[in-house]
N, C-alpha and C. Protein backbone atom coordinates (compact mmCIF):
# COMPACT_ATOMS: atom_id res chain seq x y z
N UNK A 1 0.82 -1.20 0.00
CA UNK A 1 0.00 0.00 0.00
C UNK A 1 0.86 1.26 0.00
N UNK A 2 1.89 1.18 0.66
CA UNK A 2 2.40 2.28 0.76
C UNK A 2 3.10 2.24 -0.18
N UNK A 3 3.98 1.88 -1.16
CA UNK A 3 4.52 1.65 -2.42
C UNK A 3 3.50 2.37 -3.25
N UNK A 4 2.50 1.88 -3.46
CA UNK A 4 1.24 2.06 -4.30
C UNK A 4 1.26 3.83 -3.86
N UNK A 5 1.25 3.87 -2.81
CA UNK A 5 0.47 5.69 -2.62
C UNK A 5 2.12 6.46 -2.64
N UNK A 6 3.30 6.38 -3.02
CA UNK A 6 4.02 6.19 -2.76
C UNK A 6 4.23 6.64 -4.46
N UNK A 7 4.27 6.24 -5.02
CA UNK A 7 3.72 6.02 -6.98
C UNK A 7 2.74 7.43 -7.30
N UNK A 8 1.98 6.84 -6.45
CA UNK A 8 0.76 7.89 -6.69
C UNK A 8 1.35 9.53 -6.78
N UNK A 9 2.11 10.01 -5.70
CA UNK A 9 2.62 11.12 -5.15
C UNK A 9 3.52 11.27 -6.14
N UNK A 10 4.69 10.48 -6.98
CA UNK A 10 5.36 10.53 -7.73
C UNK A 10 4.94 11.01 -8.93
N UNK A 11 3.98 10.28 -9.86
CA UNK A 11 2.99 10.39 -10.44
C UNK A 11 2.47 12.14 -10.28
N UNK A 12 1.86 12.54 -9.40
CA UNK A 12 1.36 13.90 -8.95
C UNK A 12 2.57 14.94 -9.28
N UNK A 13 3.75 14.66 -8.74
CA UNK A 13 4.61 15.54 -8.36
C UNK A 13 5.37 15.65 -9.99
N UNK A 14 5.36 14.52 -10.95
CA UNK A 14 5.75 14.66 -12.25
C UNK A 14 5.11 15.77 -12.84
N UNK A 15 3.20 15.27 -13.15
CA UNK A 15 2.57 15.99 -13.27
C UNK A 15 2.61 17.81 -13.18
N UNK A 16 3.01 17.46 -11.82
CA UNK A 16 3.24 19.63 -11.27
C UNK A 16 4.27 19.93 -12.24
N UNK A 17 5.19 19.06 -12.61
CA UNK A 17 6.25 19.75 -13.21
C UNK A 17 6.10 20.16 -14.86
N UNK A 18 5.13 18.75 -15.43
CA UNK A 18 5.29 18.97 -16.90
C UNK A 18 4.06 19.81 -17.52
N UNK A 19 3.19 19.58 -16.50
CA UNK A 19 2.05 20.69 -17.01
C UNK A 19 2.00 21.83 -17.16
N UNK A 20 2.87 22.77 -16.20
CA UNK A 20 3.12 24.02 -16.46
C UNK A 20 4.05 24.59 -17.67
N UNK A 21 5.02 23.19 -17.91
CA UNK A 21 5.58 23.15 -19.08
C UNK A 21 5.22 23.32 -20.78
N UNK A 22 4.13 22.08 -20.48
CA UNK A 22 3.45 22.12 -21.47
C UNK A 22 2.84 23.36 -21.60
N UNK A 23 2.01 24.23 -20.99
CA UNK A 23 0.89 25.13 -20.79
C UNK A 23 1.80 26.18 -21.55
N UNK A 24 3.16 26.65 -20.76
CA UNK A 24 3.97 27.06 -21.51
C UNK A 24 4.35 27.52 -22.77
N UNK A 25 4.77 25.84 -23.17
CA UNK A 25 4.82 25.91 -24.30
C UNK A 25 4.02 26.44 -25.51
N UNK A 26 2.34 25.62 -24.96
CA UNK A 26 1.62 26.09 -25.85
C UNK A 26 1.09 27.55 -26.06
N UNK A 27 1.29 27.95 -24.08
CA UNK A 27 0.86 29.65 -25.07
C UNK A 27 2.41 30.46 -25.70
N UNK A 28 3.16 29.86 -25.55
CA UNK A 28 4.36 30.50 -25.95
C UNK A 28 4.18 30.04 -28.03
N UNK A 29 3.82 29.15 -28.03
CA UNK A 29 3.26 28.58 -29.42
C UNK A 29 2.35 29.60 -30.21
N UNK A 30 1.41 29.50 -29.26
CA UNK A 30 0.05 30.53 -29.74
C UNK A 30 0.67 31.72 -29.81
N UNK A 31 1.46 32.29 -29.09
CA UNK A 31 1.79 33.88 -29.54
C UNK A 31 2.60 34.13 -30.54
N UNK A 32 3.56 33.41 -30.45
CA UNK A 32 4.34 32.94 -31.91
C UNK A 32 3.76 33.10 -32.97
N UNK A 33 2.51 32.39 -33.18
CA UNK A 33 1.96 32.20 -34.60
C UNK A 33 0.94 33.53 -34.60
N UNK A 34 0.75 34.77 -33.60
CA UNK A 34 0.14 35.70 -33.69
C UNK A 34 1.12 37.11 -34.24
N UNK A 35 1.96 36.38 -34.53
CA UNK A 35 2.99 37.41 -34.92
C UNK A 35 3.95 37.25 -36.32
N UNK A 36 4.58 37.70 -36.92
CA UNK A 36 5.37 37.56 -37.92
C UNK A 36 6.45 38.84 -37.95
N UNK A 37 7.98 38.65 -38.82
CA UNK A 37 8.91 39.39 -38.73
C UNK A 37 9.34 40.02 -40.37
N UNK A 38 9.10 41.16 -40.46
CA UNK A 38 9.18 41.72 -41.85
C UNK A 38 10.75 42.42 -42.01
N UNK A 39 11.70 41.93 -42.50
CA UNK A 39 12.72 43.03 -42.95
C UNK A 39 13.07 43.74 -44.36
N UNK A 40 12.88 45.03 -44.43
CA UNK A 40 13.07 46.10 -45.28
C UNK A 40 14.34 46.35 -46.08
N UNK A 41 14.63 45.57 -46.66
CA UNK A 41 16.06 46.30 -47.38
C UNK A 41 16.18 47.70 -48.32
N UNK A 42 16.49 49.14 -47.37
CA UNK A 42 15.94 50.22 -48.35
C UNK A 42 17.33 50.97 -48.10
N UNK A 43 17.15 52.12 -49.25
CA UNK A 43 18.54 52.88 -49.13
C UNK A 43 18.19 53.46 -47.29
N UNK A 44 19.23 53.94 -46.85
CA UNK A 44 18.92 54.97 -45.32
C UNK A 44 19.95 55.48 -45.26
N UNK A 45 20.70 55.78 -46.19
CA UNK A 45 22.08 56.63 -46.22
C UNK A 45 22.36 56.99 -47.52
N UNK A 46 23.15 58.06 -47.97
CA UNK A 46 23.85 58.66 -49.04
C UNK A 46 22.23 59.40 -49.56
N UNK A 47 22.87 58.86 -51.42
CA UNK A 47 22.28 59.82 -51.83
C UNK A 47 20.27 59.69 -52.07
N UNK A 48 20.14 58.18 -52.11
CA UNK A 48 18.71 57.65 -52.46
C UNK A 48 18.14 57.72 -50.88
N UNK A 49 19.09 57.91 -49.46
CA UNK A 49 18.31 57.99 -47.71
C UNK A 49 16.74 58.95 -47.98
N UNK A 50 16.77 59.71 -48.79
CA UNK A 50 15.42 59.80 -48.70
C UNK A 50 14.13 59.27 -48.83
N UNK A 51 14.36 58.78 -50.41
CA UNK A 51 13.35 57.64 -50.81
C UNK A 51 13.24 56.63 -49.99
N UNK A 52 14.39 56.25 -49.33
CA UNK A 52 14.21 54.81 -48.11
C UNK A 52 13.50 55.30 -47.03
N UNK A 53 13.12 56.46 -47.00
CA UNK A 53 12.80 56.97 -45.51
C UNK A 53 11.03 56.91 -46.24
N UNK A 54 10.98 57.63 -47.06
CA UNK A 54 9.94 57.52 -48.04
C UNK A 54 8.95 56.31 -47.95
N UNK A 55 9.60 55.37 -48.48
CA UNK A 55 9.05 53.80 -48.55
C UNK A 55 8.75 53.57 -47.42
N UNK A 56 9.65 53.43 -46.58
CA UNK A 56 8.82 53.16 -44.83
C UNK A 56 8.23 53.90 -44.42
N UNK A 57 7.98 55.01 -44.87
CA UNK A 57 7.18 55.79 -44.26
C UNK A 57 5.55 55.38 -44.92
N UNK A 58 5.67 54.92 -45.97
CA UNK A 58 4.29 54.77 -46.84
C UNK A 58 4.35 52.89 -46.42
N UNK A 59 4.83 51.75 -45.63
CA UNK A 59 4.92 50.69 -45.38
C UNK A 59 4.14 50.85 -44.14
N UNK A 60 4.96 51.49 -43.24
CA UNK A 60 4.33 51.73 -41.49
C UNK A 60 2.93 52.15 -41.58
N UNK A 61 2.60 53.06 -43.15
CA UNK A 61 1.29 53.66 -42.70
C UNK A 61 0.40 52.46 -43.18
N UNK A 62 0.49 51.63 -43.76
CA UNK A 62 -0.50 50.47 -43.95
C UNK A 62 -0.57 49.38 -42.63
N UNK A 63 0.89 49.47 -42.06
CA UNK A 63 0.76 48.85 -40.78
C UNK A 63 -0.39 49.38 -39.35
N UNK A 64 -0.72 50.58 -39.56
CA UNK A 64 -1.31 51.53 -38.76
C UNK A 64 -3.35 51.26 -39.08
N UNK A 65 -3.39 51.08 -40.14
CA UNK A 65 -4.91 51.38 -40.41
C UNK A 65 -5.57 50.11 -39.80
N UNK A 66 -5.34 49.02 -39.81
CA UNK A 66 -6.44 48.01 -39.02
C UNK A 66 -5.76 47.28 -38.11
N UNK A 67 -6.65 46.56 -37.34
CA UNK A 67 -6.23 45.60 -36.20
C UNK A 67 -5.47 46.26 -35.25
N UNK A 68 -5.69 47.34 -34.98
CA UNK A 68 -5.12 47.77 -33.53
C UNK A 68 -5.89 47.85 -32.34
N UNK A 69 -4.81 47.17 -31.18
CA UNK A 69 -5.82 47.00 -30.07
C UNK A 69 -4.56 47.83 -28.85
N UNK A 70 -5.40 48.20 -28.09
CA UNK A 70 -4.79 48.84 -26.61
C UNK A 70 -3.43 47.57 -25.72
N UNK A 71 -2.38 48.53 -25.56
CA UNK A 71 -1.03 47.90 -24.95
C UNK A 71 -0.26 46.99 -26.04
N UNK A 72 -0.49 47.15 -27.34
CA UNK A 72 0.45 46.25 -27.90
C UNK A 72 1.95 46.41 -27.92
N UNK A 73 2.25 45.98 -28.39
CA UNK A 73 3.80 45.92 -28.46
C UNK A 73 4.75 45.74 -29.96
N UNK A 74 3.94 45.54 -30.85
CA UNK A 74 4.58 45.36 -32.03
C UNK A 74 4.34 46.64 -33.20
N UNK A 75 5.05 46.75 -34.24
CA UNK A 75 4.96 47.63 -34.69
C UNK A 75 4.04 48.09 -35.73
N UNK A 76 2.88 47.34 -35.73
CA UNK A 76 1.49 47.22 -36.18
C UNK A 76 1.03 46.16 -36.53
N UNK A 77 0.31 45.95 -37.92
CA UNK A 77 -0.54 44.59 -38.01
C UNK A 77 -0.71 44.60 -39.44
N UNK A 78 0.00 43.43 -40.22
CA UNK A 78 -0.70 43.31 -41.38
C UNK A 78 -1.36 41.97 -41.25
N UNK A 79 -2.48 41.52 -42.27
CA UNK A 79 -3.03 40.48 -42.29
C UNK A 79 -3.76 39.89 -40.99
N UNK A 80 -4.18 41.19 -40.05
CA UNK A 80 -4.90 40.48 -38.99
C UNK A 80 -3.56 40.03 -37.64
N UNK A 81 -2.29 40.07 -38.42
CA UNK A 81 -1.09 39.48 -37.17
C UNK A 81 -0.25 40.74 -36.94
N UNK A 82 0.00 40.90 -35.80
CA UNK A 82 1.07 41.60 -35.27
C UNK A 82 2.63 41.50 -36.02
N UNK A 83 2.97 42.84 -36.45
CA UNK A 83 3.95 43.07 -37.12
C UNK A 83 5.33 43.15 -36.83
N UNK A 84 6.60 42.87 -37.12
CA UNK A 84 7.99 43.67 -35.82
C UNK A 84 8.54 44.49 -37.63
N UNK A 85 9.02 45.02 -37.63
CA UNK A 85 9.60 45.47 -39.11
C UNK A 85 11.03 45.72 -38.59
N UNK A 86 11.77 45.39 -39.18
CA UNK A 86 13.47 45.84 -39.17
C UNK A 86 13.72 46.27 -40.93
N UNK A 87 14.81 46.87 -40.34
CA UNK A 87 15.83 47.58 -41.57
C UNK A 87 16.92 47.46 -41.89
N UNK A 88 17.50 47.14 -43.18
CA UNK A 88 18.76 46.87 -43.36
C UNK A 88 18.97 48.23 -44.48
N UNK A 89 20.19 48.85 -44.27
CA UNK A 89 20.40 49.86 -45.70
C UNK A 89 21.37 49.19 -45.96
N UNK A 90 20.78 49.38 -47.88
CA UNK A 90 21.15 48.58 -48.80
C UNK A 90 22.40 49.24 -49.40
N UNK A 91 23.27 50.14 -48.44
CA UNK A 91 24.83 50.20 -48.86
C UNK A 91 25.78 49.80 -47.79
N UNK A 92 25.13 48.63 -46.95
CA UNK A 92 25.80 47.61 -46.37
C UNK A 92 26.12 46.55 -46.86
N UNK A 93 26.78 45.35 -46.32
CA UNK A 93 26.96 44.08 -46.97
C UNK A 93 25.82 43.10 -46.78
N UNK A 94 24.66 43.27 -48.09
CA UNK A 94 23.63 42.63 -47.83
C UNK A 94 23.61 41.54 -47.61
N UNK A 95 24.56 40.71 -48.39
CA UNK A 95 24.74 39.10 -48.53
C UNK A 95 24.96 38.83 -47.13
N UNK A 96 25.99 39.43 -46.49
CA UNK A 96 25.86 39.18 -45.34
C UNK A 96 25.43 39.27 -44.00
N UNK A 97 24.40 40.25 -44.31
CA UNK A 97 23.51 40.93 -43.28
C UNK A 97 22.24 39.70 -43.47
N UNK A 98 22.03 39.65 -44.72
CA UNK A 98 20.49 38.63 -44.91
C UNK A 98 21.17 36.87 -44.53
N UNK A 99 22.73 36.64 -44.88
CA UNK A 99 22.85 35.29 -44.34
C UNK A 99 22.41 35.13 -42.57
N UNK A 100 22.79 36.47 -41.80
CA UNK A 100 22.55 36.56 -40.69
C UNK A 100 21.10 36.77 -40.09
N UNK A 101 20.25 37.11 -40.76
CA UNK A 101 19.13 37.02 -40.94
C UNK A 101 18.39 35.09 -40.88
N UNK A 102 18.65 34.85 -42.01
CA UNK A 102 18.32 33.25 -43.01
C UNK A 102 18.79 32.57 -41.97
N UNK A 103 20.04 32.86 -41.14
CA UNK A 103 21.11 31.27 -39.67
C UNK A 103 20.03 31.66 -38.46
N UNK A 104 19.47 33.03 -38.58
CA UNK A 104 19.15 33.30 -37.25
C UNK A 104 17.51 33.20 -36.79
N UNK A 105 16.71 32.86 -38.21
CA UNK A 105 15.33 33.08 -38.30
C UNK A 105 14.74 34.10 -38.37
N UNK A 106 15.29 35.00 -38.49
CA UNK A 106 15.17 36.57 -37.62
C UNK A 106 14.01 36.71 -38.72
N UNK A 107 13.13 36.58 -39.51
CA UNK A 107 12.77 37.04 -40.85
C UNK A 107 11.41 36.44 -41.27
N UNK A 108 10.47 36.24 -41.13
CA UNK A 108 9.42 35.54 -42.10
C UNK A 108 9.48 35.76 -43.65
N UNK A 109 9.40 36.88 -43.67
CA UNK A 109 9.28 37.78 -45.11
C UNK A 109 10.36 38.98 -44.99
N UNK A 110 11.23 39.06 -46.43
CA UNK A 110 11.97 39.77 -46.77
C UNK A 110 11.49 40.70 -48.25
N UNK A 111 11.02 41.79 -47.79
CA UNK A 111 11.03 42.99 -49.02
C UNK A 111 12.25 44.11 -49.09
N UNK A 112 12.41 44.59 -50.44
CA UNK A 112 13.44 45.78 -50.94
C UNK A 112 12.92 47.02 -51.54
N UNK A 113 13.48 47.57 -51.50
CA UNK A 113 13.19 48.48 -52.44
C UNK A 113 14.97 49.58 -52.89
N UNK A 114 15.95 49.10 -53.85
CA UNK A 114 16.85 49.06 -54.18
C UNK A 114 17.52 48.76 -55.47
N UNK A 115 18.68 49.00 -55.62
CA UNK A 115 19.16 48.83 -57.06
C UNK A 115 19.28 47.66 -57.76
N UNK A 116 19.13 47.64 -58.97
CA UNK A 116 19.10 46.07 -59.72
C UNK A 116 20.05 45.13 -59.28
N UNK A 117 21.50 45.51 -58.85
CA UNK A 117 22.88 45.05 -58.90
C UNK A 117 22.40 44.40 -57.40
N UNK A 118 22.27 45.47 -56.31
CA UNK A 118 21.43 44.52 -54.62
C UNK A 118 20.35 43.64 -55.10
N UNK A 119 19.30 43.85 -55.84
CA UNK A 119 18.10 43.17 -56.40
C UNK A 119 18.70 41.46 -56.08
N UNK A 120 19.91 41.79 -57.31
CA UNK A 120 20.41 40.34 -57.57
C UNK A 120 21.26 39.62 -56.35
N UNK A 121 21.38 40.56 -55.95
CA UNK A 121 22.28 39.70 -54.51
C UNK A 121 21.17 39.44 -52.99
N UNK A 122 19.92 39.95 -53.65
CA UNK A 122 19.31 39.50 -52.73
C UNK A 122 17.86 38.33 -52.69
N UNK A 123 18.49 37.90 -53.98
CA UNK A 123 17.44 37.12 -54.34
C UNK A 123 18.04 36.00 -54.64
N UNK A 124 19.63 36.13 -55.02
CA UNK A 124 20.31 34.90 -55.02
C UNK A 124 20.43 34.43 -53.92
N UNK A 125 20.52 35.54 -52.59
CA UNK A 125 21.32 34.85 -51.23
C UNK A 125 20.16 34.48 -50.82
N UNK A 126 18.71 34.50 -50.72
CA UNK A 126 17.81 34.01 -50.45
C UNK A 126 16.86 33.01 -51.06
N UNK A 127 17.42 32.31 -52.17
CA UNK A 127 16.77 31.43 -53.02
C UNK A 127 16.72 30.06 -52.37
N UNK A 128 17.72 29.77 -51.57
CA UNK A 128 17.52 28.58 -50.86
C UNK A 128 17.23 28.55 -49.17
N UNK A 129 16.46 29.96 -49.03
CA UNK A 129 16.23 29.70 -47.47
C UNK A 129 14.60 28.96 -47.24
N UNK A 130 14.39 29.68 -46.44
CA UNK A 130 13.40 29.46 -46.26
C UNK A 130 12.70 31.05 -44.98
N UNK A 131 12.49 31.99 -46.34
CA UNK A 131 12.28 33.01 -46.27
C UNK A 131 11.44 33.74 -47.40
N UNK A 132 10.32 34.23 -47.39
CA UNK A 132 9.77 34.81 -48.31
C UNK A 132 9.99 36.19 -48.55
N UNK A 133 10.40 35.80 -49.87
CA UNK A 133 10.99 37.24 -50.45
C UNK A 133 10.08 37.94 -51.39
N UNK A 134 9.38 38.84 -51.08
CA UNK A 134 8.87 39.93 -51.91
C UNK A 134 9.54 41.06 -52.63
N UNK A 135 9.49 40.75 -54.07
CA UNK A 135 9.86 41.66 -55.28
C UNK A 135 8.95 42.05 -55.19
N UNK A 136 9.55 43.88 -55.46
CA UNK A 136 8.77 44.78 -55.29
C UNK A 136 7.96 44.65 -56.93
N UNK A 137 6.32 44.92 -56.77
CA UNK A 137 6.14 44.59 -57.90
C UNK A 137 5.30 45.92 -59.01
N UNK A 138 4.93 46.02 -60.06
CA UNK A 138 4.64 46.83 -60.24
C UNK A 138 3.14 47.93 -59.94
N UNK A 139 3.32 49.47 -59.91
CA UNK A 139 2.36 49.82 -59.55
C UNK A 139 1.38 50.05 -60.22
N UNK A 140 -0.09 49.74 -60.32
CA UNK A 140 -0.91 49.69 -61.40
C UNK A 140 -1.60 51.40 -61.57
N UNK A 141 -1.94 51.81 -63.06
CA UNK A 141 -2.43 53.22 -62.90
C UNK A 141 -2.83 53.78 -62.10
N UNK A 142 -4.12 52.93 -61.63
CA UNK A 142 -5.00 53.12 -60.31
C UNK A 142 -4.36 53.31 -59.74
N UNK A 143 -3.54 52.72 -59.07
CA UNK A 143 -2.73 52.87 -57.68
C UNK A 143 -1.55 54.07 -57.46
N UNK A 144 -1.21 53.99 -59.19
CA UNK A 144 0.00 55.56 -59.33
C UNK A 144 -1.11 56.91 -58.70
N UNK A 145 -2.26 56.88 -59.36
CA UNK A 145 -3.22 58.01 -59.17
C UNK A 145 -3.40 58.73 -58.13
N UNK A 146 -2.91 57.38 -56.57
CA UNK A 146 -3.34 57.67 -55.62
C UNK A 146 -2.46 58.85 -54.93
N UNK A 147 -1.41 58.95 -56.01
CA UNK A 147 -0.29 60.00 -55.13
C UNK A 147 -1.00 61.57 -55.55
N UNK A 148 -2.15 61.85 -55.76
CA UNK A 148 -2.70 62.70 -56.39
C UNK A 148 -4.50 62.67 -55.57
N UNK A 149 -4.55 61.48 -55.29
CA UNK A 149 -5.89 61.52 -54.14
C UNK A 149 -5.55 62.36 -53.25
N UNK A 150 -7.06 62.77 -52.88
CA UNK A 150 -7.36 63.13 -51.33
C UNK A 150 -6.93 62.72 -50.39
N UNK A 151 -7.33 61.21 -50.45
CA UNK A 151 -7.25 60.29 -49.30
C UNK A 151 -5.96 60.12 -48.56
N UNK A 152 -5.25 59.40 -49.81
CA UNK A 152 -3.89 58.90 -49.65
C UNK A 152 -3.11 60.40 -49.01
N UNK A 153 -2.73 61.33 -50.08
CA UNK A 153 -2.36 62.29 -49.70
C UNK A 153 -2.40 63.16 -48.44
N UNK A 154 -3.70 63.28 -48.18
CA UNK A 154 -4.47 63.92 -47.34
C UNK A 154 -3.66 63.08 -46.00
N UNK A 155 -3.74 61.64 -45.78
CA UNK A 155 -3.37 60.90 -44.33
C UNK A 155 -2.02 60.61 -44.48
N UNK A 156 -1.41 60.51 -45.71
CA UNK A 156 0.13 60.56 -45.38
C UNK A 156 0.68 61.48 -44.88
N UNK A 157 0.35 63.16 -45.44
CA UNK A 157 0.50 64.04 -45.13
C UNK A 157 0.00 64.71 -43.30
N UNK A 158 -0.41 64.19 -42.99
CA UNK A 158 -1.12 63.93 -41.61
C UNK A 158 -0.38 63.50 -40.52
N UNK A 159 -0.10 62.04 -41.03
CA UNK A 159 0.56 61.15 -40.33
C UNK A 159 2.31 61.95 -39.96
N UNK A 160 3.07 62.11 -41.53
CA UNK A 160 4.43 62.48 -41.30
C UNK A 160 5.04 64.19 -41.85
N UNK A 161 3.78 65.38 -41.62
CA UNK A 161 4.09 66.30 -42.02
C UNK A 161 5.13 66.25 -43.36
N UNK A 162 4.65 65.29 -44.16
CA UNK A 162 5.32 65.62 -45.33
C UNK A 162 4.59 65.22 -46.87
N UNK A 163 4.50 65.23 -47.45
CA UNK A 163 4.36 65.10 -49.38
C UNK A 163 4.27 64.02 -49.49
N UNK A 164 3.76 62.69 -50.15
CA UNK A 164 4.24 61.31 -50.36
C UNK A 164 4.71 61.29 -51.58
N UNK A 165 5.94 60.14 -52.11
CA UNK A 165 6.27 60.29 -53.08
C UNK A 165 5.83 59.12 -53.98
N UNK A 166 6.41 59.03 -55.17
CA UNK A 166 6.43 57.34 -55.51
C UNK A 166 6.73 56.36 -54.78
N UNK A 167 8.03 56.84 -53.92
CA UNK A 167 8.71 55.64 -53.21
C UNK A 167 7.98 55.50 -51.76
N UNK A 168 7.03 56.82 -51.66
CA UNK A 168 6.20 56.19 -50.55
C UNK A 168 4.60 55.39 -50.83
N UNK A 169 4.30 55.32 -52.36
CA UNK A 169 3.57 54.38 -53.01
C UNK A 169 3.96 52.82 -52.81
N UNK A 170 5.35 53.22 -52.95
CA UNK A 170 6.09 51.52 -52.72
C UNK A 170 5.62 51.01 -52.01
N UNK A 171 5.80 51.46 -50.93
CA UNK A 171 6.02 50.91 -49.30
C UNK A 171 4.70 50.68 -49.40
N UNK A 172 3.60 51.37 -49.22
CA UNK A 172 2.88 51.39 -48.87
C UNK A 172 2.17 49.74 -49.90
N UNK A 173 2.02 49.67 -51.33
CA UNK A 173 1.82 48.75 -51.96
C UNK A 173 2.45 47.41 -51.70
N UNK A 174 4.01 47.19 -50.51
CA UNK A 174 4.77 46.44 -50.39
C UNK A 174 3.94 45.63 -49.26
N UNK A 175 3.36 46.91 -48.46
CA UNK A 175 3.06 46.10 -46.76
C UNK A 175 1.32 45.64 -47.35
N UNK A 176 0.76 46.00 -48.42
CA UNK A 176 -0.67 45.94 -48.61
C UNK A 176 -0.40 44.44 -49.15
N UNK A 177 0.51 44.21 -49.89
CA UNK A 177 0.86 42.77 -50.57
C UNK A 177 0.47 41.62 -49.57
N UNK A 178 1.76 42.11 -48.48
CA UNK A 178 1.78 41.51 -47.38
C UNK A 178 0.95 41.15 -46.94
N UNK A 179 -0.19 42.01 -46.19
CA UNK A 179 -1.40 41.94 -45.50
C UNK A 179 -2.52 41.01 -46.63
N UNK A 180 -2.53 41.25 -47.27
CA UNK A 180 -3.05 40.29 -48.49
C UNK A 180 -3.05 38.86 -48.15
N UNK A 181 -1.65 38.30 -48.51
CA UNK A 181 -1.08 37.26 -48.71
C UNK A 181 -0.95 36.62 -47.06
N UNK A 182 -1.07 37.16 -46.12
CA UNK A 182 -1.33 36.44 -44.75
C UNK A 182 -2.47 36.77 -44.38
N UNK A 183 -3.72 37.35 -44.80
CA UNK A 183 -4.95 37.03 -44.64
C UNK A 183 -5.25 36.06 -45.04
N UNK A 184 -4.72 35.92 -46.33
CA UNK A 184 -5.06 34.74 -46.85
C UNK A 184 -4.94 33.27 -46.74
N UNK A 185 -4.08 33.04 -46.22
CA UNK A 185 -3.71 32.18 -45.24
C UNK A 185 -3.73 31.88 -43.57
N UNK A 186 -3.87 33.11 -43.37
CA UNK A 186 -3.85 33.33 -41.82
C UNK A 186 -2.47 33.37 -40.73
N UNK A 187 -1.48 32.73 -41.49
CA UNK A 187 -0.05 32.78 -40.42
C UNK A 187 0.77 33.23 -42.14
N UNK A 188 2.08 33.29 -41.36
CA UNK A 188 2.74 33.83 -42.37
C UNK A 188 4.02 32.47 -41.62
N UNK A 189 3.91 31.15 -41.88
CA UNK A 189 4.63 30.46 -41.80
C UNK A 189 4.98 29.35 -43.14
N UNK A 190 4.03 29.59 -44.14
CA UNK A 190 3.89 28.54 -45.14
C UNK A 190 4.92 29.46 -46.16
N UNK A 191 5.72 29.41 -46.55
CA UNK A 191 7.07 30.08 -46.97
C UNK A 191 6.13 30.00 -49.02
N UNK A 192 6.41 28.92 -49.04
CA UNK A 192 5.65 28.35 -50.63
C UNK A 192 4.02 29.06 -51.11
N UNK A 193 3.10 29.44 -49.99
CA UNK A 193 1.86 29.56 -50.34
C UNK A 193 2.19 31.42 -50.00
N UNK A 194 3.36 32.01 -49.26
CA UNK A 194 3.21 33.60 -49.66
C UNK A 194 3.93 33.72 -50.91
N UNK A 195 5.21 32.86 -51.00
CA UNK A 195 5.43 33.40 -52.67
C UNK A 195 4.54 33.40 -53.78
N UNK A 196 3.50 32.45 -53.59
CA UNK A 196 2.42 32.57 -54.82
C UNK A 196 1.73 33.73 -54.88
N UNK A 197 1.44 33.82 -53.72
CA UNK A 197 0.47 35.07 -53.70
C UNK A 197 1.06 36.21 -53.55
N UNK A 198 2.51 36.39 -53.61
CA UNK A 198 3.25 37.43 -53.81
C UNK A 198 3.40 37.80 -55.19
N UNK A 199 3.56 36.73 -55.87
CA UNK A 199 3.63 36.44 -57.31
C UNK A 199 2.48 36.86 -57.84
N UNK A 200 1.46 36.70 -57.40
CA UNK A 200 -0.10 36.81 -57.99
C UNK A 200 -0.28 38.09 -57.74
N UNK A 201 0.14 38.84 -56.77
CA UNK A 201 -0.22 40.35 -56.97
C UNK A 201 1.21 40.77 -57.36
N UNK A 202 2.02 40.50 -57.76
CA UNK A 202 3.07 41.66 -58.51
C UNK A 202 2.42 42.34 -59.38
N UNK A 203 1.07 41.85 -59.94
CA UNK A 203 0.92 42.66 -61.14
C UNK A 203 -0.55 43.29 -61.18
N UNK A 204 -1.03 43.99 -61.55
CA UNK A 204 -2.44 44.60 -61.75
C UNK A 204 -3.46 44.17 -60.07
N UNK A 205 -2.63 44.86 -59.21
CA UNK A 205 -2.81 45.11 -57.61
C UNK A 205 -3.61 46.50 -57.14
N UNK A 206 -4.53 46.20 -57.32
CA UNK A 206 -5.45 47.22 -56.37
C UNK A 206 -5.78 47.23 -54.83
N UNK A 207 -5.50 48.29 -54.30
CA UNK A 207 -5.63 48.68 -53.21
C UNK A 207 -7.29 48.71 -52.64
């Protein structure tokens, strides 16, 4: 009997230990998949630092318009998930800034906005990760027009006391992609099902 209750207590006392573990884990799981990591490869120095400032500035503002809730912590929301955005300027050593990226996970999705010559070094160094890379794709009439709306104009101008340009069309068309392509899916972990749908709106993309 006492062996037996003896087991029992053992049994119990395992229990205390792995359940909180598990519990753990899983909400540490669940928040995980409520989130995703976007990095920006844009000029932020010399002579193009404006346009890079530009583009994120027209990226962040699509991060801003839905899904915001009180005390968050991330740097907005595309697709319904909490956003983190980082920056790399693209007159660093990209190859080796994005390998550090690709060893470290640091990345769900990787967008640019940069010269043909980086273009190519950043699409080669990322062809075998397992990282979704968004080419910036083209902007459709409609969507050029908007640098000439009310709307657009009117809340960019709002938001960063300044003018929007083309290159803040970018951004802004870059993070709308985004939000797209993980609604559509719902996580931004399926690497294969955002390149399609990255692919599918490169071209004739309305806002």
């Amino acid at each position: 009997m006492a062996g037996i209750m003896s087991n029992i207590k053992w049994k119990k006392s395992l229990a205390s230990v792995i359940l909180p573990i598990a519990l753990s884990f899983f909400t540490l799981s669940g928040a995980l998949a409520h989130s995703f990591n976007v990095t920006l490869i844009i000029p932020l120095s010399g002579p193009d630092e404006a346009q890079g400032e530009q583009f994120l500035d027209g990226f962040m503002l699509a991060t801003r318009e839905r899904d915001g809730h009180p005390n968050e912590e991330s740097d907005g929301h595309l697709g319904g998930l909490d956003v983190y955005v980082t920056t790399i300027d693209d007159s660093e050593d990209i190859g080796a800034q994005i390998e550090v990226i690709n060893a470290g996970s640091q990345a769900n999705i990787v967008g640019y906005f940069t010269s043909e010559i980086n273009s190519a070094t950043i699409q080669n160094t990322l062809d075998q990760s397992n990282i979704a890379l968004l080419v910036p794709g083209e902007i459709s009439d409609e969507n050029g027009e908007l640098l000439g709306s009310d709307s657009f104009f009117t809340i960019f101008n709002e938001d960063y006391n300044a003018d929007p340009t083309a290159a803040a069309i970018r951004g802004y068309n870059t993070a709308r992609r985004i939000d797209q392509a993980i609604r559509a899916q719902g996580a931004a972990s399926n690497v294969s099902d955002l390149m399609e749908n990255f692919n599918q709106s490169a071209t004739n993309f309305n806002w």
